[in-house]
N, C-alpha and C. Protein backbone atom coordinates (compact mmCIF):
# COMPACT_ATOMS: atom_id res chain seq x y z
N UNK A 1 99.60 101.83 92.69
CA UNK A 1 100.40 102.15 93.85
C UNK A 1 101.84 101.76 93.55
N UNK A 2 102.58 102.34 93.99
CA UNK A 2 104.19 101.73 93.90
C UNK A 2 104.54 101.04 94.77
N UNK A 3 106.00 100.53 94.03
CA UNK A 3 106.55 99.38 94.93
C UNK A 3 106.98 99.90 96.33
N UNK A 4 107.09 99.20 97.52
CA UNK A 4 107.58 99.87 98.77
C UNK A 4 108.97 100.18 98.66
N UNK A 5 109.81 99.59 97.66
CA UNK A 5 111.31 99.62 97.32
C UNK A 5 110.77 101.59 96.33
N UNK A 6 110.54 101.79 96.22
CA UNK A 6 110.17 103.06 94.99
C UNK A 6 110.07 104.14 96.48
N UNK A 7 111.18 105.01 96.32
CA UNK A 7 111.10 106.34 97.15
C UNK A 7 110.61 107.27 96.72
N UNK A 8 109.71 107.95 96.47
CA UNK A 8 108.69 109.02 96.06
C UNK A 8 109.49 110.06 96.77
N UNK A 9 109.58 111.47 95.68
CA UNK A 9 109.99 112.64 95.96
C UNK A 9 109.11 113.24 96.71
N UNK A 10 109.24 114.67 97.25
CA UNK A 10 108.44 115.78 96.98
C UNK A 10 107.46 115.71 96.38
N UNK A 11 108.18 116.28 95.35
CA UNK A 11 107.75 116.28 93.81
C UNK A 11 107.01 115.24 93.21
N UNK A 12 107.05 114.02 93.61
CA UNK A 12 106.69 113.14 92.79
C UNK A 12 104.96 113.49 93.61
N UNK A 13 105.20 113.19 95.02
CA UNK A 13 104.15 112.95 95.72
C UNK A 13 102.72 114.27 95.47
N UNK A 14 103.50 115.61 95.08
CA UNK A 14 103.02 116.50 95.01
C UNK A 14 102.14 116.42 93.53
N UNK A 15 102.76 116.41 92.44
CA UNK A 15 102.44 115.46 91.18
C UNK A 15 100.93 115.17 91.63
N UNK A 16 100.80 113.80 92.53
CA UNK A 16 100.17 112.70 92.73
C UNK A 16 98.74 113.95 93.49
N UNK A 17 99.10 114.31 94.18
CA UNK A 17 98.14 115.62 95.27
C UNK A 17 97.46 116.12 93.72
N UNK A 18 98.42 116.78 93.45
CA UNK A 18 97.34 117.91 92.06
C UNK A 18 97.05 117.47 91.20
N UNK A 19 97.24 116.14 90.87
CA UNK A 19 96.29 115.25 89.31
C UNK A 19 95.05 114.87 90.46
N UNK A 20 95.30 114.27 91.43
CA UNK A 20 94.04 113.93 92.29
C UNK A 20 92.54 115.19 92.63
N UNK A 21 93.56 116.19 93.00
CA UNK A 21 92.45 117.43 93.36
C UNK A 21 91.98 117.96 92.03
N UNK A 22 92.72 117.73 90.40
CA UNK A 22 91.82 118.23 89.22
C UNK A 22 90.99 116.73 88.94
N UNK A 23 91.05 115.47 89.57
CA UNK A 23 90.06 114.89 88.76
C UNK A 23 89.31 114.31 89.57
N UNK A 24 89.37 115.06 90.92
CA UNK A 24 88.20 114.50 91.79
C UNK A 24 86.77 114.47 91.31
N UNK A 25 85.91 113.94 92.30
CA UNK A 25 84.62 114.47 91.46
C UNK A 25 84.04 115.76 92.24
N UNK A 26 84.28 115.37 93.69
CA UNK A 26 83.76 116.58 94.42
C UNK A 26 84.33 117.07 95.59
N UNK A 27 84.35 118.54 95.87
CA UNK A 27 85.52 119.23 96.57
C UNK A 27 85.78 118.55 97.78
N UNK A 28 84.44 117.55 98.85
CA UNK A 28 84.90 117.18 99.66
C UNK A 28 84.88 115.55 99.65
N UNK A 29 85.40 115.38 98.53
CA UNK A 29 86.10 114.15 98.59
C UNK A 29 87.15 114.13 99.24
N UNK A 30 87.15 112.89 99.62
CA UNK A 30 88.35 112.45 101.15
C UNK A 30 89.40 112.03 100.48
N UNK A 31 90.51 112.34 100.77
CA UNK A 31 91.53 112.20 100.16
C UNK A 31 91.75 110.42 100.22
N UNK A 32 92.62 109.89 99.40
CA UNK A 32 92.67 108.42 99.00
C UNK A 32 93.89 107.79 100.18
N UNK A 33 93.42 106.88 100.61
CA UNK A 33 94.61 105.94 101.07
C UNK A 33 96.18 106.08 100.99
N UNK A 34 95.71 105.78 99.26
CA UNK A 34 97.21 105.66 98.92
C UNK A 34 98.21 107.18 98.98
N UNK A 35 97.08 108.05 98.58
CA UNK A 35 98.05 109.74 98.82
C UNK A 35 98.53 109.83 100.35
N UNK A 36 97.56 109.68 101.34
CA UNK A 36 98.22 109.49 102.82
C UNK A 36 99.47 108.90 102.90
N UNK A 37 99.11 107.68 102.46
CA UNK A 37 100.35 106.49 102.40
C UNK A 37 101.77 107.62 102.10
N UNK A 38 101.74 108.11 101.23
CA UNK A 38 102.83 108.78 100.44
C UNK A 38 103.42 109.75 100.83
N UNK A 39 101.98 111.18 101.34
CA UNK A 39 102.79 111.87 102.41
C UNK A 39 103.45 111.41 103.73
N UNK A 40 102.85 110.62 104.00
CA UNK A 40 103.75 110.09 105.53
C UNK A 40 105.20 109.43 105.03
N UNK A 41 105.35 109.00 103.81
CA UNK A 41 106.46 108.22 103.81
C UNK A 41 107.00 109.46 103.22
N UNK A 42 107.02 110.45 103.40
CA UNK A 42 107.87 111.66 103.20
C UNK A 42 108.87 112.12 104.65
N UNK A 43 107.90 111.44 105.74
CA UNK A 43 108.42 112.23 106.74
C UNK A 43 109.51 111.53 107.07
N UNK A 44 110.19 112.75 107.90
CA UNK A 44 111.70 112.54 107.84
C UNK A 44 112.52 112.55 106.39
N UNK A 45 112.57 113.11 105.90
CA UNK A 45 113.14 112.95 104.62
C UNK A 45 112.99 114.52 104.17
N UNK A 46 111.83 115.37 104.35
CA UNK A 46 111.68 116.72 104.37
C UNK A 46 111.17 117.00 105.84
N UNK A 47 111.01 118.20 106.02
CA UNK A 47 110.91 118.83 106.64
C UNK A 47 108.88 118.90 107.20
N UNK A 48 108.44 118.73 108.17
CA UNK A 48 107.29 118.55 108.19
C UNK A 48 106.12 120.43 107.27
N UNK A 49 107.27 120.88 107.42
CA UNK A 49 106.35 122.21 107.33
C UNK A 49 106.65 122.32 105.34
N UNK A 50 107.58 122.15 105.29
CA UNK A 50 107.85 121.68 103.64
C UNK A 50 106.47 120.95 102.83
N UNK A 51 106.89 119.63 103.20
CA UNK A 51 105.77 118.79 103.12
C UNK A 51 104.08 119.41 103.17
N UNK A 52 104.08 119.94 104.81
CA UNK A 52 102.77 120.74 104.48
C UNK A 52 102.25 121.85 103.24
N UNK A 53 103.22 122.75 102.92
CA UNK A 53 103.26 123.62 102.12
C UNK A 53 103.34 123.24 101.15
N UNK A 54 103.88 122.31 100.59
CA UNK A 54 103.91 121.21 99.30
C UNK A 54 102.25 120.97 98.68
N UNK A 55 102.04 119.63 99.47
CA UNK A 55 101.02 119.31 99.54
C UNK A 55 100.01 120.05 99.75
N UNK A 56 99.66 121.24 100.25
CA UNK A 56 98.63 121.97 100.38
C UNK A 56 98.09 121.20 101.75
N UNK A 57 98.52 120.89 102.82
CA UNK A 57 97.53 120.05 104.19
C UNK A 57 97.72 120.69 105.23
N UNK A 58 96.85 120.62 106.18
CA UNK A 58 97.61 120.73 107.42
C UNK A 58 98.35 119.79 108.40
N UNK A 59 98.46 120.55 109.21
CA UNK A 59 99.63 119.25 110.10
C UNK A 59 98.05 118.58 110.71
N UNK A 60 97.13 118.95 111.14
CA UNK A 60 96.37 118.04 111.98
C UNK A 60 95.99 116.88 110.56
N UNK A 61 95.79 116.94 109.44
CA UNK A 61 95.20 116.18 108.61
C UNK A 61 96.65 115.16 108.28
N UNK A 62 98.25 115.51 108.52
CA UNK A 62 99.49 114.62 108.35
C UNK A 62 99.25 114.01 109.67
N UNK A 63 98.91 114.16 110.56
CA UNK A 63 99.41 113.48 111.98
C UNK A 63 97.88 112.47 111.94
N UNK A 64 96.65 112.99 111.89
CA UNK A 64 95.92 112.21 111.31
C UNK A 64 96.55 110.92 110.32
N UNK A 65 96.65 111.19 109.21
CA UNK A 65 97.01 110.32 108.31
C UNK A 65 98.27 108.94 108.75
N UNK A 66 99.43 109.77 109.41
CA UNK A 66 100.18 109.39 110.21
C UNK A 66 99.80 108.58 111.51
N UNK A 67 98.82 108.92 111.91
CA UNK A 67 98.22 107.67 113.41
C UNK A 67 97.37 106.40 112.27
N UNK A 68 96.83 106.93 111.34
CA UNK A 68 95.53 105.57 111.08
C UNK A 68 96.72 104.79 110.62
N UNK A 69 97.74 104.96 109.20
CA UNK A 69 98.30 103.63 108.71
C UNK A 69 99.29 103.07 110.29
N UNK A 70 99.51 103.75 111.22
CA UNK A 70 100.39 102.96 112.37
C UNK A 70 99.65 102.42 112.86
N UNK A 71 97.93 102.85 112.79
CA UNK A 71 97.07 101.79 113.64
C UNK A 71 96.84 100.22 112.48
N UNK A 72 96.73 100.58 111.40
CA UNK A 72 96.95 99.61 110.15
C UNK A 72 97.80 98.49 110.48
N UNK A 73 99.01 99.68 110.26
CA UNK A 73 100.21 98.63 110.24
C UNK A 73 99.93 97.74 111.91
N UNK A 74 99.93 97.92 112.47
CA UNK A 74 99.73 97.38 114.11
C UNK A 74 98.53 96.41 114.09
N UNK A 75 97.66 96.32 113.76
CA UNK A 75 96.30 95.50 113.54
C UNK A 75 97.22 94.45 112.61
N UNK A 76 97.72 94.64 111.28
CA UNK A 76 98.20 93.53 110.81
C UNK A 76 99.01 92.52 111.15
N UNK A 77 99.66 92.94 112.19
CA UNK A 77 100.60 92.40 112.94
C UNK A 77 99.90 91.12 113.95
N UNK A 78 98.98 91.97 114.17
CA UNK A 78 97.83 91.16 114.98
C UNK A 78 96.56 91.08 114.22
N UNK A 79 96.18 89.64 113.56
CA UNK A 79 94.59 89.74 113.13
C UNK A 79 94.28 89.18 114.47
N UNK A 80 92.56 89.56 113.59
CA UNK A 80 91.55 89.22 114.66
C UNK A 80 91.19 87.48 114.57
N UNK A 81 91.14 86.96 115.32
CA UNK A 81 90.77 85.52 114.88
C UNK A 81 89.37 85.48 115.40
């Protein structure tokens, strides 16, 4: 994974999408954490429909991706004791 200081392109992120989808093992493997992680930290920076078309996703699977790490990030803020 990269550093949070490391701004990932497009390009870079897109890279990261199509080495993943040739060495998956099987078509409906769930996409990884860390690729979510990456498209969302795209947004704002491109264009949401860019991004989609990039990546090959749809918007329900970015806004998805986009609610779980804010529920992440928000739980960490608060553990459970």
């Amino acid at each position: 994974m990269n550093h949070p200081t490391t701004r990932l392109t497009l390009e870079d992120v897109a890279a990261h999408f199509a080495h993943w989808r040739q060495t998956r093992l099987t078509p409906k493997e769930q996409i990884p954490d860390y690729l979510k992680e990456e498209a969302v930290s795209l947004i704002g920076r491109y264009s949401n429909r860019i991004i989609l078309k990039t990546l090959r996703l749809n918007h329900s699977q970015l806004q998805s991706f986009k609610k779980k790490l804010h529920l992440s990030s928000y739980l960490c803020l608060f553990p459970i004791l």
